[in-house]
PDB file of N, CA and C in Angstrom:
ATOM      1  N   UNK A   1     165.401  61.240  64.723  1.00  0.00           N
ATOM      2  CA  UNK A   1     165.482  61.783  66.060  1.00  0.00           C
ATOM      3  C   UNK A   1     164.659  63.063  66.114  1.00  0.00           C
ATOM      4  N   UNK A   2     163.748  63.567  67.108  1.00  0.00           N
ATOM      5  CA  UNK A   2     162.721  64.337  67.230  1.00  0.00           C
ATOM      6  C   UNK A   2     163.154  65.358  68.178  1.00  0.00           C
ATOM      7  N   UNK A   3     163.963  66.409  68.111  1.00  0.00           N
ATOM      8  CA  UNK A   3     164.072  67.487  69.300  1.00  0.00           C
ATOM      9  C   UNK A   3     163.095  68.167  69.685  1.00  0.00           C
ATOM     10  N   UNK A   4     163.026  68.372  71.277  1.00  0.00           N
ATOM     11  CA  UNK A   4     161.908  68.954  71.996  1.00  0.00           C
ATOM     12  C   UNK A   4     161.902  70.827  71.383  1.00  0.00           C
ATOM     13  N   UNK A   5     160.812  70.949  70.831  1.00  0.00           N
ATOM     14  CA  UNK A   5     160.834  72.443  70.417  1.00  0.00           C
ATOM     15  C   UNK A   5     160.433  73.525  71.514  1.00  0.00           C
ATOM     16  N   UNK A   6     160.331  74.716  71.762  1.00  0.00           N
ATOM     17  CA  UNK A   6     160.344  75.354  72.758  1.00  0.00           C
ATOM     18  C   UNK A   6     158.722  75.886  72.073  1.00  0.00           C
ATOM     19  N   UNK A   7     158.149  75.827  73.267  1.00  0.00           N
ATOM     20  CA  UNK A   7     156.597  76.120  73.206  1.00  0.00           C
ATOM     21  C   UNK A   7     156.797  77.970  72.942  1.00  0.00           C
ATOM     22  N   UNK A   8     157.214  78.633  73.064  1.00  0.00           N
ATOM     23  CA  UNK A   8     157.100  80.350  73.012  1.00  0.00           C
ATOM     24  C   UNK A   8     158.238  80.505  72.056  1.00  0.00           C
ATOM     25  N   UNK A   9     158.849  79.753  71.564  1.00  0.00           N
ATOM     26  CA  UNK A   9     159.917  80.337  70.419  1.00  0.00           C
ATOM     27  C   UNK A   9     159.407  81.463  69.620  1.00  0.00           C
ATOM     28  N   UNK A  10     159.924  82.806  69.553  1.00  0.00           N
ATOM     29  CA  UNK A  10     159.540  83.711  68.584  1.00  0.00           C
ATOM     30  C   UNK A  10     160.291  84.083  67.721  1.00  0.00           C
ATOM     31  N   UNK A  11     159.967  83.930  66.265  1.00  0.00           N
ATOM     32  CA  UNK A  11     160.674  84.530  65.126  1.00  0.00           C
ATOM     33  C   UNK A  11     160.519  85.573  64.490  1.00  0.00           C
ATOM     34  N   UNK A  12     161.050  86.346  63.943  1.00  0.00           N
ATOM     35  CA  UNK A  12     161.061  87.841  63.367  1.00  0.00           C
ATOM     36  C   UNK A  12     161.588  86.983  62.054  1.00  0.00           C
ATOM     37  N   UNK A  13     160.511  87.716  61.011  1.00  0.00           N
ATOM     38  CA  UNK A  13     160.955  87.406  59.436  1.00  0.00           C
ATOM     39  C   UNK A  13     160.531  88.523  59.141  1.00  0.00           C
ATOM     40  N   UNK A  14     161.076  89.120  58.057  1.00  0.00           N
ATOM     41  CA  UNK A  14     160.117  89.864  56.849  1.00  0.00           C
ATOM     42  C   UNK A  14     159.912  89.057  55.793  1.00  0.00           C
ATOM     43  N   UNK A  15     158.669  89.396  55.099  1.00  0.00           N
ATOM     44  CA  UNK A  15     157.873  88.716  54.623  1.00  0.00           C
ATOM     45  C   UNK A  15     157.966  89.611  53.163  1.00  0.00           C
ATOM     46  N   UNK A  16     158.084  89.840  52.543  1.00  0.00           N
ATOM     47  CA  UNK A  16     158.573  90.479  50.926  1.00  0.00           C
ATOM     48  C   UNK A  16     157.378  91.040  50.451  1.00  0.00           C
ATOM     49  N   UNK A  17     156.177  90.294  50.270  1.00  0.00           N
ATOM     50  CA  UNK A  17     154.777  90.041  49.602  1.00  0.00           C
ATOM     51  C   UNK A  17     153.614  90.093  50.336  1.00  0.00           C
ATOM     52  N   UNK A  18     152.871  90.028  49.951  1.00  0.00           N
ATOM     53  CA  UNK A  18     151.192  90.112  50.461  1.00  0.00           C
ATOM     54  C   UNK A  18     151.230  89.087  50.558  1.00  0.00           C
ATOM     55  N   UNK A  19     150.312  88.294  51.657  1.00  0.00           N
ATOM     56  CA  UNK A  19     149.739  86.755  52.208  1.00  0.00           C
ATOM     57  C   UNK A  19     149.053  86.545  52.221  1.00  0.00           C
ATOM     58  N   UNK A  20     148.225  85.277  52.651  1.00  0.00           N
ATOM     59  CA  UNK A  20     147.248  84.790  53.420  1.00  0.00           C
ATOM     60  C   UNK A  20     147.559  84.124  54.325  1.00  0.00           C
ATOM     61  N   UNK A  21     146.940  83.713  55.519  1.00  0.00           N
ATOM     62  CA  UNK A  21     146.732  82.519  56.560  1.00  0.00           C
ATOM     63  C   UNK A  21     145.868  82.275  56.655  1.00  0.00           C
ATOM     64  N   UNK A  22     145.267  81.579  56.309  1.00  0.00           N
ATOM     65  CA  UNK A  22     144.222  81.045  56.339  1.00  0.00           C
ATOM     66  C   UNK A  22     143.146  81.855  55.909  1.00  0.00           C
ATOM     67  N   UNK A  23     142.248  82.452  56.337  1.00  0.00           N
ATOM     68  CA  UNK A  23     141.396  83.312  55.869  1.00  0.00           C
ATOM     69  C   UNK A  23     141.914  84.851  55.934  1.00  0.00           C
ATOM     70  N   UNK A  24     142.809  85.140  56.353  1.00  0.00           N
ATOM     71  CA  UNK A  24     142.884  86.316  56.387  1.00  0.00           C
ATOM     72  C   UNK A  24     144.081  87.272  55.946  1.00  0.00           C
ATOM     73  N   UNK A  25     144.346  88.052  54.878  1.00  0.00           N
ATOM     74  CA  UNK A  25     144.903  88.756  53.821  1.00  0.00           C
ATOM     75  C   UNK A  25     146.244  89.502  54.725  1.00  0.00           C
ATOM     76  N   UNK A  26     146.964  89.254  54.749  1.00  0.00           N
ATOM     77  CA  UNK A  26     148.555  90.331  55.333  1.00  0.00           C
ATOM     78  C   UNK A  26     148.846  91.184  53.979  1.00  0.00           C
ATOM     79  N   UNK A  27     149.161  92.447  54.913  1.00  0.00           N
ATOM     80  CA  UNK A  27     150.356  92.621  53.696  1.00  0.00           C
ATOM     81  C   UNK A  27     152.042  92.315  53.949  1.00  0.00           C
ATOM     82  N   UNK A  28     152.473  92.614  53.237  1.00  0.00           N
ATOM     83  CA  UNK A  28     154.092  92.474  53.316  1.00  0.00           C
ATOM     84  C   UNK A  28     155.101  93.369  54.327  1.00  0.00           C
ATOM     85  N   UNK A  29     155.872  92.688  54.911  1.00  0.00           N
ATOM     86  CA  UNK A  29     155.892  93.637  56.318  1.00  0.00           C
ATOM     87  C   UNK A  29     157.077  92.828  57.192  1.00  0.00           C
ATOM     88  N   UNK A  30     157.379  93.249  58.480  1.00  0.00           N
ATOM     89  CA  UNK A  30     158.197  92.062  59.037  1.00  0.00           C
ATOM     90  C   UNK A  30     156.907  91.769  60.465  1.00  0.00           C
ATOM     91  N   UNK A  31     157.366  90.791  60.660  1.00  0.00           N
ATOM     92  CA  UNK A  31     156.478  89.602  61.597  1.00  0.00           C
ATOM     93  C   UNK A  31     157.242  88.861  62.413  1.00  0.00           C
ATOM     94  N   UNK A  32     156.099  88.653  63.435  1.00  0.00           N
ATOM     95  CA  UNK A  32     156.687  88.286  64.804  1.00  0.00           C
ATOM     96  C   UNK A  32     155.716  86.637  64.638  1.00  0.00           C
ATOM     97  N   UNK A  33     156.832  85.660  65.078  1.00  0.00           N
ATOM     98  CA  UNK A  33     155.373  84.290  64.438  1.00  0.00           C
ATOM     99  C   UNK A  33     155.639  83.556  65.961  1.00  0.00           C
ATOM    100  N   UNK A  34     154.938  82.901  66.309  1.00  0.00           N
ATOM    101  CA  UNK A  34     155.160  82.256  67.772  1.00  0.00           C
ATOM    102  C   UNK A  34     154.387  81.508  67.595  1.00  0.00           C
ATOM    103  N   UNK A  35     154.728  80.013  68.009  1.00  0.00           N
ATOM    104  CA  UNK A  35     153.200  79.003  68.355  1.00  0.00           C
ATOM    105  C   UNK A  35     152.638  79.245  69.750  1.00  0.00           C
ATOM    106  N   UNK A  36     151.723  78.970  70.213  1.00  0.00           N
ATOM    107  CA  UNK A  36     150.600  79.765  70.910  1.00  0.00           C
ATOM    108  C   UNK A  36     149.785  78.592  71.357  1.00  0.00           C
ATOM    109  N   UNK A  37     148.402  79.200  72.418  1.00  0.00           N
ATOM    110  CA  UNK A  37     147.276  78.191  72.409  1.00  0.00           C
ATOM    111  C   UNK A  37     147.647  76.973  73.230  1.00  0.00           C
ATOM    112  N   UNK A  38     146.288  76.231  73.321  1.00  0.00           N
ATOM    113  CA  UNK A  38     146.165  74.819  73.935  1.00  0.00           C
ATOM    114  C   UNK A  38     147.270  73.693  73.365  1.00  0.00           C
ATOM    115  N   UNK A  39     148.528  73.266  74.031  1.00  0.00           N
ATOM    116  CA  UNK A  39     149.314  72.838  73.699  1.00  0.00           C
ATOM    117  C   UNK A  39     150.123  72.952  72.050  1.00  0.00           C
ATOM    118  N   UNK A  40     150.036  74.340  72.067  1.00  0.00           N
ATOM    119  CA  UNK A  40     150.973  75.091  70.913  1.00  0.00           C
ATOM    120  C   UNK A  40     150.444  74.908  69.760  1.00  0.00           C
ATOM    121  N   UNK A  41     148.998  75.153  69.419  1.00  0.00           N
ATOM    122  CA  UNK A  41     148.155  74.166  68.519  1.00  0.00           C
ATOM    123  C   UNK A  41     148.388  75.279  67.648  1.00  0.00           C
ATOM    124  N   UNK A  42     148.273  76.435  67.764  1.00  0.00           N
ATOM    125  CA  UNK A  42     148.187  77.353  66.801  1.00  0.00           C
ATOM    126  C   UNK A  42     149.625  78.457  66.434  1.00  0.00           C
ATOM    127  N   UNK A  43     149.348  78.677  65.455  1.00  0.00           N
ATOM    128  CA  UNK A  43     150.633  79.903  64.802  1.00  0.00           C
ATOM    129  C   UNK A  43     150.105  81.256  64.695  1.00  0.00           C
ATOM    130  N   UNK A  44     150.743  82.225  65.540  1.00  0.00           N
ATOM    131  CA  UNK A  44     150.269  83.318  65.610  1.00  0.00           C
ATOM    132  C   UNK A  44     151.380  84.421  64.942  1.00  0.00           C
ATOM    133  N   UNK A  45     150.801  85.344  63.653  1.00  0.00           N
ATOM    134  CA  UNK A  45     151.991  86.256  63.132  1.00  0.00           C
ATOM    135  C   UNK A  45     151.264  87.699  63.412  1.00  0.00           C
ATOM    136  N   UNK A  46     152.278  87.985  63.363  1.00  0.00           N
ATOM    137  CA  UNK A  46     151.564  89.717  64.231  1.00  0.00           C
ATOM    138  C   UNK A  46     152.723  90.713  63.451  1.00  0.00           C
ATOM    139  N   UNK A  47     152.333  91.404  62.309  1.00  0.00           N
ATOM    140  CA  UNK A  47     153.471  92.713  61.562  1.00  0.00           C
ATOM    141  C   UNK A  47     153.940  93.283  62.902  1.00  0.00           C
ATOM    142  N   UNK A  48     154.560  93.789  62.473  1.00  0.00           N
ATOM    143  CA  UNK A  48     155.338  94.511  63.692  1.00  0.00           C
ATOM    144  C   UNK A  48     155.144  96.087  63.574  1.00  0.00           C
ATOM    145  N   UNK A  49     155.049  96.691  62.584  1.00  0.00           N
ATOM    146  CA  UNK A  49     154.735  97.795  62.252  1.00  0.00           C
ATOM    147  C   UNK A  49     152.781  98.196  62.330  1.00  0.00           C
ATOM    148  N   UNK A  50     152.494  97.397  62.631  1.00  0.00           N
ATOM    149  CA  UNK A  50     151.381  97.204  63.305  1.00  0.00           C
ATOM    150  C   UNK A  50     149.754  97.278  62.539  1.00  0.00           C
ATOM    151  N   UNK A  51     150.238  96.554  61.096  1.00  0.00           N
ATOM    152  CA  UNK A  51     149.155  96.341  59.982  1.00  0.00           C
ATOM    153  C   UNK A  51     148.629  94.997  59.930  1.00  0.00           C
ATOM    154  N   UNK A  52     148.358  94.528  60.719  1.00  0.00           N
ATOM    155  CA  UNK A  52     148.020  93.268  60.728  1.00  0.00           C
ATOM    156  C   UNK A  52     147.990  92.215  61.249  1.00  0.00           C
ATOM    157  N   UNK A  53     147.444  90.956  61.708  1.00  0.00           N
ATOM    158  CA  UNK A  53     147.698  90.077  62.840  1.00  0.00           C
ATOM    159  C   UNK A  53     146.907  88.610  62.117  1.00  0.00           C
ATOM    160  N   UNK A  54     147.141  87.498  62.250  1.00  0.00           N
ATOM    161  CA  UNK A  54     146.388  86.522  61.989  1.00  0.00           C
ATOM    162  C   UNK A  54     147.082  84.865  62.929  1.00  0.00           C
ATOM    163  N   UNK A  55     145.577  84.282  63.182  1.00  0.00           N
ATOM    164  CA  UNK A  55     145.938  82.988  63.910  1.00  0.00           C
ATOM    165  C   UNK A  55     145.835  81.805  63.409  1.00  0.00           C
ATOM    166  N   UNK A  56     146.317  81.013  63.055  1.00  0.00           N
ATOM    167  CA  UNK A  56     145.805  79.930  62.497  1.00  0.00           C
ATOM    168  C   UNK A  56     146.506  78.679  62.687  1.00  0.00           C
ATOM    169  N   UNK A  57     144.808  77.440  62.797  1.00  0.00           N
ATOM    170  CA  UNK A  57     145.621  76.142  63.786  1.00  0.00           C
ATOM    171  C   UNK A  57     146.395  75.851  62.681  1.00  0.00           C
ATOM    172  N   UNK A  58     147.491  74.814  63.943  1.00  0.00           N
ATOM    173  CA  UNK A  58     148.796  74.436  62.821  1.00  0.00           C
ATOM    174  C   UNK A  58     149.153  72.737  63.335  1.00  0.00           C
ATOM    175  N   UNK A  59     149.482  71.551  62.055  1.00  0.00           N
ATOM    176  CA  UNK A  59     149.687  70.340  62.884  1.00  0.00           C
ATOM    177  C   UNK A  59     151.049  70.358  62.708  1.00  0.00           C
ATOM    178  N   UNK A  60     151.381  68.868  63.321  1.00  0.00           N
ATOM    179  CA  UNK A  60     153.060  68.793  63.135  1.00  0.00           C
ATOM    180  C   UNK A  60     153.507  68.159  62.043  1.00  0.00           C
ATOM    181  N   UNK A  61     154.401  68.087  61.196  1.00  0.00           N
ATOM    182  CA  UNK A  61     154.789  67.829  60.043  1.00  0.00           C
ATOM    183  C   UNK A  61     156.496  67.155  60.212  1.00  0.00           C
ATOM    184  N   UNK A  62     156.479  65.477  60.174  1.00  0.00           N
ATOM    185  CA  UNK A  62     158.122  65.794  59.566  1.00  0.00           C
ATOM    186  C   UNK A  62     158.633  65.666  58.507  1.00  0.00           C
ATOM    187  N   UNK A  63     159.961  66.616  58.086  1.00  0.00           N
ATOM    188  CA  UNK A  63     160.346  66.722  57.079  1.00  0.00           C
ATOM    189  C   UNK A  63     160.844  65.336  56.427  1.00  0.00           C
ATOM    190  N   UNK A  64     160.581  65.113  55.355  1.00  0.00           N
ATOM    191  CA  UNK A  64     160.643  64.048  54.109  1.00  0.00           C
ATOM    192  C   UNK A  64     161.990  63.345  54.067  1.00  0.00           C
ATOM    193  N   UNK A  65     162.977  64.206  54.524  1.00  0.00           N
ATOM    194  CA  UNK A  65     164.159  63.623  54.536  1.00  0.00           C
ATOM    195  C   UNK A  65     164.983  63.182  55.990  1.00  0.00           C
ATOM    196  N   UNK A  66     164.180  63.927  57.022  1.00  0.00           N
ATOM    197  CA  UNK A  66     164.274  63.810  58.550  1.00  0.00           C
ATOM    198  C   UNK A  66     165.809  64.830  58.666  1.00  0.00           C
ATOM    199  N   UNK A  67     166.091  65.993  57.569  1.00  0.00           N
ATOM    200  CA  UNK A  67     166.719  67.025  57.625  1.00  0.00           C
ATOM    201  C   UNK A  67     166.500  67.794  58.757  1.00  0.00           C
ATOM    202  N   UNK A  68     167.430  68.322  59.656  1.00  0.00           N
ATOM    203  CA  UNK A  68     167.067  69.280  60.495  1.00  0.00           C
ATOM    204  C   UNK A  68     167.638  70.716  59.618  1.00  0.00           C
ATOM    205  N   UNK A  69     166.103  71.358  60.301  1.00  0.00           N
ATOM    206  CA  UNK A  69     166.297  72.522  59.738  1.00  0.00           C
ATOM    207  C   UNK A  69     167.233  73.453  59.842  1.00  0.00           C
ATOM    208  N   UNK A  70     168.248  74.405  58.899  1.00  0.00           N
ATOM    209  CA  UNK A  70     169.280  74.999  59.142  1.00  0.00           C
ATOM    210  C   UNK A  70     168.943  76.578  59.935  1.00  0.00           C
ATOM    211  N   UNK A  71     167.618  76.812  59.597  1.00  0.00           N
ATOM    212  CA  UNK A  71     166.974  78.524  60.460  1.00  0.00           C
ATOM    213  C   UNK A  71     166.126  78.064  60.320  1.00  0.00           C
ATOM    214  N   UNK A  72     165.417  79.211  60.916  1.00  0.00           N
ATOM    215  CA  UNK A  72     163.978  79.461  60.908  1.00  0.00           C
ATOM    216  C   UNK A  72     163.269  79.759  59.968  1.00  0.00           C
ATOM    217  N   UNK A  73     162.202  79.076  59.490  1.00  0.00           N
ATOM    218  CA  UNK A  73     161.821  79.587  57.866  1.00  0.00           C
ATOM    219  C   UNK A  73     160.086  79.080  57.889  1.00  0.00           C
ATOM    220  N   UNK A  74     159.788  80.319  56.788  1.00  0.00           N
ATOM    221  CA  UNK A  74     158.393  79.963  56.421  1.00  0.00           C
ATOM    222  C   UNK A  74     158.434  79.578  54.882  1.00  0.00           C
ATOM    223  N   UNK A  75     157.474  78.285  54.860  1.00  0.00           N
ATOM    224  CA  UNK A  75     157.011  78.058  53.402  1.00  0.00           C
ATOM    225  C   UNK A  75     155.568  78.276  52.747  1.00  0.00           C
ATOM    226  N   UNK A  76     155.974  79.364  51.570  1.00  0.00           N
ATOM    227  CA  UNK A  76     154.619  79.592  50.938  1.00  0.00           C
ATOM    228  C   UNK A  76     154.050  79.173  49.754  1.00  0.00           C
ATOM    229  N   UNK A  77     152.919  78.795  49.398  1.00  0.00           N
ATOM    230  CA  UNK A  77     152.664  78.329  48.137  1.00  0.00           C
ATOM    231  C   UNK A  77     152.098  79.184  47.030  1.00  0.00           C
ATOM    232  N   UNK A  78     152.931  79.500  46.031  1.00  0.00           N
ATOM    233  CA  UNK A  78     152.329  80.578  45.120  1.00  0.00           C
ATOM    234  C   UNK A  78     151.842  80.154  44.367  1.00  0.00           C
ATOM    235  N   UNK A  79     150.773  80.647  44.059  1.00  0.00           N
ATOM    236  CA  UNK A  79     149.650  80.563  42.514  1.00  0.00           C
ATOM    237  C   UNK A  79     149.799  81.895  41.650  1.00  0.00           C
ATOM    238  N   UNK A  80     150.640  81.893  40.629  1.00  0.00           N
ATOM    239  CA  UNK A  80     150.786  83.677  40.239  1.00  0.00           C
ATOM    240  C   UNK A  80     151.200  84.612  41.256  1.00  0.00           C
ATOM    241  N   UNK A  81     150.341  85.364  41.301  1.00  0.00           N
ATOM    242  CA  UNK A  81     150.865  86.322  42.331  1.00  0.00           C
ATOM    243  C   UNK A  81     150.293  86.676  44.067  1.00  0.00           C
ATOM    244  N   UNK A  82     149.413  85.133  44.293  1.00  0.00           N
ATOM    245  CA  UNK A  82     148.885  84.842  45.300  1.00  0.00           C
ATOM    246  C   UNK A  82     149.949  84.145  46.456  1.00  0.00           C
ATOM    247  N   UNK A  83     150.377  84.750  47.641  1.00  0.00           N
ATOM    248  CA  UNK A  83     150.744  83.791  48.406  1.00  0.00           C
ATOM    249  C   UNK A  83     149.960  83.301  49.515  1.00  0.00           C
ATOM    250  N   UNK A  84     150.131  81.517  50.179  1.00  0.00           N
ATOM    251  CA  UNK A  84     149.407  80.740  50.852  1.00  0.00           C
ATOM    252  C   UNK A  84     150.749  80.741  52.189  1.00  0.00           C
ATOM    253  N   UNK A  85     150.459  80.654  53.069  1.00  0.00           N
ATOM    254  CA  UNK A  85     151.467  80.478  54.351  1.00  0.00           C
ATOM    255  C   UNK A  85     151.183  79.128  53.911  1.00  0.00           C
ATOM    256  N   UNK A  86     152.287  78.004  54.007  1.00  0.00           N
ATOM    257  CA  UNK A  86     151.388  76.840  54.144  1.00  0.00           C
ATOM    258  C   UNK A  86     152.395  75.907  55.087  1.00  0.00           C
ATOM    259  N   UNK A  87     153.994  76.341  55.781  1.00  0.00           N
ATOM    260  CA  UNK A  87     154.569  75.759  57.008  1.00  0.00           C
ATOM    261  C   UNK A  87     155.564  77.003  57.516  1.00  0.00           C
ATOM    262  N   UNK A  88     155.798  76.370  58.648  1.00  0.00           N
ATOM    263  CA  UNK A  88     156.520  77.193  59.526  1.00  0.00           C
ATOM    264  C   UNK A  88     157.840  75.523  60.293  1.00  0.00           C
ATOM    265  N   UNK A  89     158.659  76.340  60.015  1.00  0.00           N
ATOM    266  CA  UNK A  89     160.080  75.579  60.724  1.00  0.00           C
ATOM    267  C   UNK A  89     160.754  76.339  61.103  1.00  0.00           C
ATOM    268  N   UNK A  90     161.414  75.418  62.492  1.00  0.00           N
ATOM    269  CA  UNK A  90     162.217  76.085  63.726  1.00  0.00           C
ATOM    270  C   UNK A  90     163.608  75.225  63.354  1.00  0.00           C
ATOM    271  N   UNK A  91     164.496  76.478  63.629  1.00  0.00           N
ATOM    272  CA  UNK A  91     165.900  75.616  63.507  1.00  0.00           C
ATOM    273  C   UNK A  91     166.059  74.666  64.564  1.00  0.00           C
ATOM    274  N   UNK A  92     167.079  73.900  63.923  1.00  0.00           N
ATOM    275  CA  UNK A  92     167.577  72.730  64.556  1.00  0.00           C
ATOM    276  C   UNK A  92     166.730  71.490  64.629  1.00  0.00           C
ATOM    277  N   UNK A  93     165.276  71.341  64.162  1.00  0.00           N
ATOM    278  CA  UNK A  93     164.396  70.350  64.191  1.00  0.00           C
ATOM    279  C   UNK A  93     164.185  69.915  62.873  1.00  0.00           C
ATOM    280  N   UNK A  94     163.905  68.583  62.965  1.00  0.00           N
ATOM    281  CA  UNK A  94     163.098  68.214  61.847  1.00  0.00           C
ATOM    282  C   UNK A  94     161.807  68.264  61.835  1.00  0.00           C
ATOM    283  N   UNK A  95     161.094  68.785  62.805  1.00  0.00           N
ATOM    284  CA  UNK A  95     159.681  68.934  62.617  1.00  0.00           C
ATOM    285  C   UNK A  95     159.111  69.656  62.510  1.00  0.00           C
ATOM    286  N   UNK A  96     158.116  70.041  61.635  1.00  0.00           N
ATOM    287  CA  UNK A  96     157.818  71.588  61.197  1.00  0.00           C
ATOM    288  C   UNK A  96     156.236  71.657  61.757  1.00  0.00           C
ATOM    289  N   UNK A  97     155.556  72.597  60.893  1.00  0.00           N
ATOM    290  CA  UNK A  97     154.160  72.726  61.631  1.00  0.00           C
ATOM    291  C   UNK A  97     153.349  73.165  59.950  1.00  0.00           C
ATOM    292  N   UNK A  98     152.410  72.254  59.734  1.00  0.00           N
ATOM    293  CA  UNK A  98     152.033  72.739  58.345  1.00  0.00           C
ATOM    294  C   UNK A  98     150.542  72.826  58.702  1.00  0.00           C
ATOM    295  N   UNK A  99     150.132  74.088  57.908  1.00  0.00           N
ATOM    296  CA  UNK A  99     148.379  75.231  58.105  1.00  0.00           C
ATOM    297  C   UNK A  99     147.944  74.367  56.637  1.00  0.00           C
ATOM    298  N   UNK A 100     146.817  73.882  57.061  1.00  0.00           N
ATOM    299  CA  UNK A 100     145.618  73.508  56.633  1.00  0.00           C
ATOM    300  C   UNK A 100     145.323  74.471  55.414  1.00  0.00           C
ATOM    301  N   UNK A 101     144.814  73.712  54.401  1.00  0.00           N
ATOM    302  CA  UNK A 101     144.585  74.843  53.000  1.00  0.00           C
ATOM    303  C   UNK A 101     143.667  75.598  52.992  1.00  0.00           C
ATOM    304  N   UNK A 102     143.398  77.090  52.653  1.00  0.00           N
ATOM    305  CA  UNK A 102     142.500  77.903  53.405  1.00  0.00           C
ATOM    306  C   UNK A 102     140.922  77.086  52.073  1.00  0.00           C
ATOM    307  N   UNK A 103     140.152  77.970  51.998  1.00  0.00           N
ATOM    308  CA  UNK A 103     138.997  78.113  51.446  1.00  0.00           C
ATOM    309  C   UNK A 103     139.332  78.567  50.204  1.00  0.00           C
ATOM    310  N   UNK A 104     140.410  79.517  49.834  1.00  0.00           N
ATOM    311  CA  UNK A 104     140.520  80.358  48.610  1.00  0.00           C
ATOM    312  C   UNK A 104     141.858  79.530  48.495  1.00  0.00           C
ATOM    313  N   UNK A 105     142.431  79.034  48.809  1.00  0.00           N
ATOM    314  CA  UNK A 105     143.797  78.504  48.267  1.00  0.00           C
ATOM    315  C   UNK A 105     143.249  77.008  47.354  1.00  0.00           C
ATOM    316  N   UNK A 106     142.247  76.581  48.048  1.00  0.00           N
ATOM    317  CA  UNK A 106     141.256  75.026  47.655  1.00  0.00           C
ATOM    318  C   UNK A 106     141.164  75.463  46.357  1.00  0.00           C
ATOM    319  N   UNK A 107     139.882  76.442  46.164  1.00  0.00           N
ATOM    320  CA  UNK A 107     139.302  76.961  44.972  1.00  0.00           C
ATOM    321  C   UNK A 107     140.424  77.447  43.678  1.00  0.00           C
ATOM    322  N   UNK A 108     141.691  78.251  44.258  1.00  0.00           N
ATOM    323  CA  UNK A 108     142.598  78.267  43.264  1.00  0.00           C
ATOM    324  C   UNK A 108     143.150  77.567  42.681  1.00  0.00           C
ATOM    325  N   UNK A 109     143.872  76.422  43.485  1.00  0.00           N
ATOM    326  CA  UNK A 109     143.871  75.143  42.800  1.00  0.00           C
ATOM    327  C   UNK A 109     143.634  74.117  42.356  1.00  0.00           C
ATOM    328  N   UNK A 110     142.490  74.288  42.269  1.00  0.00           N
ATOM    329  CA  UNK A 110     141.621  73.910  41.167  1.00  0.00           C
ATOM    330  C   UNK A 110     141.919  74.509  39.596  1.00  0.00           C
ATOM    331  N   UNK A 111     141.817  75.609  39.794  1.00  0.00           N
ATOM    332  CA  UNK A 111     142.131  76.579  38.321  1.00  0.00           C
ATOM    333  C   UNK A 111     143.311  76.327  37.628  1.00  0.00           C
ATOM    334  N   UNK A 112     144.324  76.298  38.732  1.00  0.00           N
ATOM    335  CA  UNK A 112     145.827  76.527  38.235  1.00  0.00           C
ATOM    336  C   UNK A 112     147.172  75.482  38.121  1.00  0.00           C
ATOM    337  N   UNK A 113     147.836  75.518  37.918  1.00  0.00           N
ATOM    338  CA  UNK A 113     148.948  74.226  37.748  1.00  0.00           C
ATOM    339  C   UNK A 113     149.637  74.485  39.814  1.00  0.00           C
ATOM    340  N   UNK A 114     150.218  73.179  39.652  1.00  0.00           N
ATOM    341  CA  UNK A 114     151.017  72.443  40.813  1.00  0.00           C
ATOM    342  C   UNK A 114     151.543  74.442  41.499  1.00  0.00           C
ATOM    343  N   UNK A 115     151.595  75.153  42.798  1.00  0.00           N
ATOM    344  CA  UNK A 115     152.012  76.005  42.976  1.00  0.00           C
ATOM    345  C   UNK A 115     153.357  75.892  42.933  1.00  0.00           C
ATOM    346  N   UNK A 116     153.929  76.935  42.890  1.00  0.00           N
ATOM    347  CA  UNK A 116     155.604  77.037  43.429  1.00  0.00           C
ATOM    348  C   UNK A 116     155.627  77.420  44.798  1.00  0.00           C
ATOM    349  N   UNK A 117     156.746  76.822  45.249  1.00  0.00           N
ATOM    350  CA  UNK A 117     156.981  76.923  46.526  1.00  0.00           C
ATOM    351  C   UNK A 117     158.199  77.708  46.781  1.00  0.00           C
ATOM    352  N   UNK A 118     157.855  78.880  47.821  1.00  0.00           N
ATOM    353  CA  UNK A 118     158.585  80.211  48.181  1.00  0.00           C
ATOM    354  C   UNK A 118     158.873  80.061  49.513  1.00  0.00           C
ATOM    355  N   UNK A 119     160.232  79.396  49.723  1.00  0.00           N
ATOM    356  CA  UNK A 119     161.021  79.749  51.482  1.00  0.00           C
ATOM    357  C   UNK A 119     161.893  80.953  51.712  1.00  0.00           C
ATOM    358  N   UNK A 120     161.156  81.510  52.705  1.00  0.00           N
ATOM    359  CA  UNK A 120     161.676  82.381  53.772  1.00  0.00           C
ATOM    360  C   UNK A 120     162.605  82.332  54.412  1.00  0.00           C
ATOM    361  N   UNK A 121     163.546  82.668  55.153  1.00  0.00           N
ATOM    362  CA  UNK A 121     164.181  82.238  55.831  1.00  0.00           C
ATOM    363  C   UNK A 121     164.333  83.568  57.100  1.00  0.00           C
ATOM    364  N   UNK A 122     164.546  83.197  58.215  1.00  0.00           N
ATOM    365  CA  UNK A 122     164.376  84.108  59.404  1.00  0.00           C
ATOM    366  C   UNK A 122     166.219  84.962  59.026  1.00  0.00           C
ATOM    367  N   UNK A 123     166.682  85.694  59.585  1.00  0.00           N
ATOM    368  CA  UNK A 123     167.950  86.084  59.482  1.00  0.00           C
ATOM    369  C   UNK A 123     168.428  86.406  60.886  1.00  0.00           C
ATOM    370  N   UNK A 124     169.170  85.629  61.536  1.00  0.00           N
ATOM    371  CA  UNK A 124     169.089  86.136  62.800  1.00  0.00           C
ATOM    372  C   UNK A 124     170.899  87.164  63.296  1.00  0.00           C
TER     373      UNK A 124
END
């Protein structure tokens, strides 16, 4: 079963670590994430303390087990001490939104073993 997600949903996370999205480097901070754009195509995180901002397109993803999600949460993929944004999930859905592998996340894994995977969770 597929619940209708709300096109402007905004989440507040802090984020622990330094990032990427796609091409472009965050530091660690709390964040405001909203899907955005021509029919919600993109994920937009914006620090809140006001170091940083990045956009990046996002597709839809459902989860493997058709679990609905319990919060709001981001999943990142670590290589050492590199993190990759690589989904974003809204509570109550099973459908998430997963970012395309950047340019430098490609090239790292190549080098390195299977990443670990680091969830976030929103705290509301």
């Amino acid at each position: 079963m597929l619940l209708a997600l709300p096109a402007k949903a905004e989440v507040r996370i802090t984020i622990p670590f330094d990032f990427s999205v796609g091409e472009v480097s965050l530091p660690s901070g709390t964040y405001s994430v909203v899907r955005t754009g021509a029919a919600c195509s993109l994920l937009q995180l914006r620090n809140k303390q006001g170091k940083g901002d990045a956009v990046a397109a996002i597709n839809s993803v459902q989860s493997s087990r058709e679990a609905v999600s319990d919060k709001d949460k981001l999943v990142f993929h670590r290589y050492g001490s590199r993190y990759f944004l690589a989904q974003f999930w809204i509570h109550g859905s099973s459908v998430g939104f997963e970012l395309p592998k950047s340019k430098a996340e490609r090239q790292i894994s190549k080098r390195l073993p299977e990443p670990k995977t680091e969830i976030l969770r929103a705290s509301k």
